[in-house]
Protein backbone atom coordinates (compact mmCIF):
# COMPACT_ATOMS: atom_id res chain seq x y z
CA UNK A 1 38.62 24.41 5.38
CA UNK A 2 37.61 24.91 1.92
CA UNK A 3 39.08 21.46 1.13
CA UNK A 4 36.75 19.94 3.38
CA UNK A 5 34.24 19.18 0.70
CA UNK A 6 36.48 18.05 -1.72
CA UNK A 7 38.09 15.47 1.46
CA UNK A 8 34.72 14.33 2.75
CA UNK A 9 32.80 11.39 0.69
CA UNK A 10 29.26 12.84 -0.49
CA UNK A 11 26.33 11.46 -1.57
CA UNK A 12 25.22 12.12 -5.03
CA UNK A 13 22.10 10.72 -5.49
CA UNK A 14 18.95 8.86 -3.75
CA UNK A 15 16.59 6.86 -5.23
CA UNK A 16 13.45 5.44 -3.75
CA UNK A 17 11.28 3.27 -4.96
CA UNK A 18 7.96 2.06 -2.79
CA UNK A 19 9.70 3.52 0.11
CA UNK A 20 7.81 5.04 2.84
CA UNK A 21 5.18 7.62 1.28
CA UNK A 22 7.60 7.01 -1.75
CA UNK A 23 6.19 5.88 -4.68
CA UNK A 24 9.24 6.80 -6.80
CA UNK A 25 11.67 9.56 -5.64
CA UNK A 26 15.21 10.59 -7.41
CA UNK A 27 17.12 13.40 -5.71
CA UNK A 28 20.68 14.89 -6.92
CA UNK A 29 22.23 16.42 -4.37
CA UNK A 30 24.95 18.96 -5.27
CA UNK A 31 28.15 19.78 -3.52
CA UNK A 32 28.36 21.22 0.16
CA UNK A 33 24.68 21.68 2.12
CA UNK A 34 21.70 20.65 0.82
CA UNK A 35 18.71 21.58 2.90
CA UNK A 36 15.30 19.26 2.43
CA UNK A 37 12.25 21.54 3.38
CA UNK A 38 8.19 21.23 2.29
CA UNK A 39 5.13 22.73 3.62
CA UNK A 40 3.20 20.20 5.46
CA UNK A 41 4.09 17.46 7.45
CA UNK A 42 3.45 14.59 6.04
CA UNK A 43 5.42 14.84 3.15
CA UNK A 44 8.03 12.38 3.82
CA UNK A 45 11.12 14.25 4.43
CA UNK A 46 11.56 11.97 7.31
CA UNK A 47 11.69 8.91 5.03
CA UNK A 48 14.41 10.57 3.02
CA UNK A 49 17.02 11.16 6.35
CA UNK A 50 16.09 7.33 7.07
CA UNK A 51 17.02 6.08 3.89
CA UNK A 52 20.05 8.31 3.57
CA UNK A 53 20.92 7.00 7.31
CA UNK A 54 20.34 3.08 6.16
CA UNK A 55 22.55 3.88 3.19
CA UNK A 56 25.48 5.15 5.62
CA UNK A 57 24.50 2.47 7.67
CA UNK A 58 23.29 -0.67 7.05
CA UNK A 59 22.14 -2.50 10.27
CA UNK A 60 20.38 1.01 11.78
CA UNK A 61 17.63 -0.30 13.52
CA UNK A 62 15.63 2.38 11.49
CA UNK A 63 13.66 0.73 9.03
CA UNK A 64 12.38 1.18 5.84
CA UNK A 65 9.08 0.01 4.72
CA UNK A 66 6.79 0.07 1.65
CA UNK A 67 3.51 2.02 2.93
């Protein structure tokens, strides 16, 4: 199991520009689990699964908009 991370494709990076509450956003991500958290709710965290979903795949019916 420790060769899991090594096996599975990962994303690296995200960058969004006028995405969402977006203006401009560029996240690394580093190996294994990466955990997205913020105080408040409105802070767009859902925008980021979105885009990383759209990325994975391209005709989700979730869409991304400029706000």
């Amino acid at each position: 199991m420790d060769n899991l991370i090594e096996i599975v494709p990962a994303i690296k990076r995200l960058e969004l520009r006028q995405v969402g509450c977006w203006e401009h956003l560029d996240l690394e991500f580093l190996p294994g689990l990466n955990i997205i958290t913020e105080e408040g709710a409105a802070v767009g965290k859902t925008t980021i699964f979105k885009a990383i979903l759209h990325s994975l795949i391209p005709t989700s019916p979730m869409e991304l908009r400029p706000t």
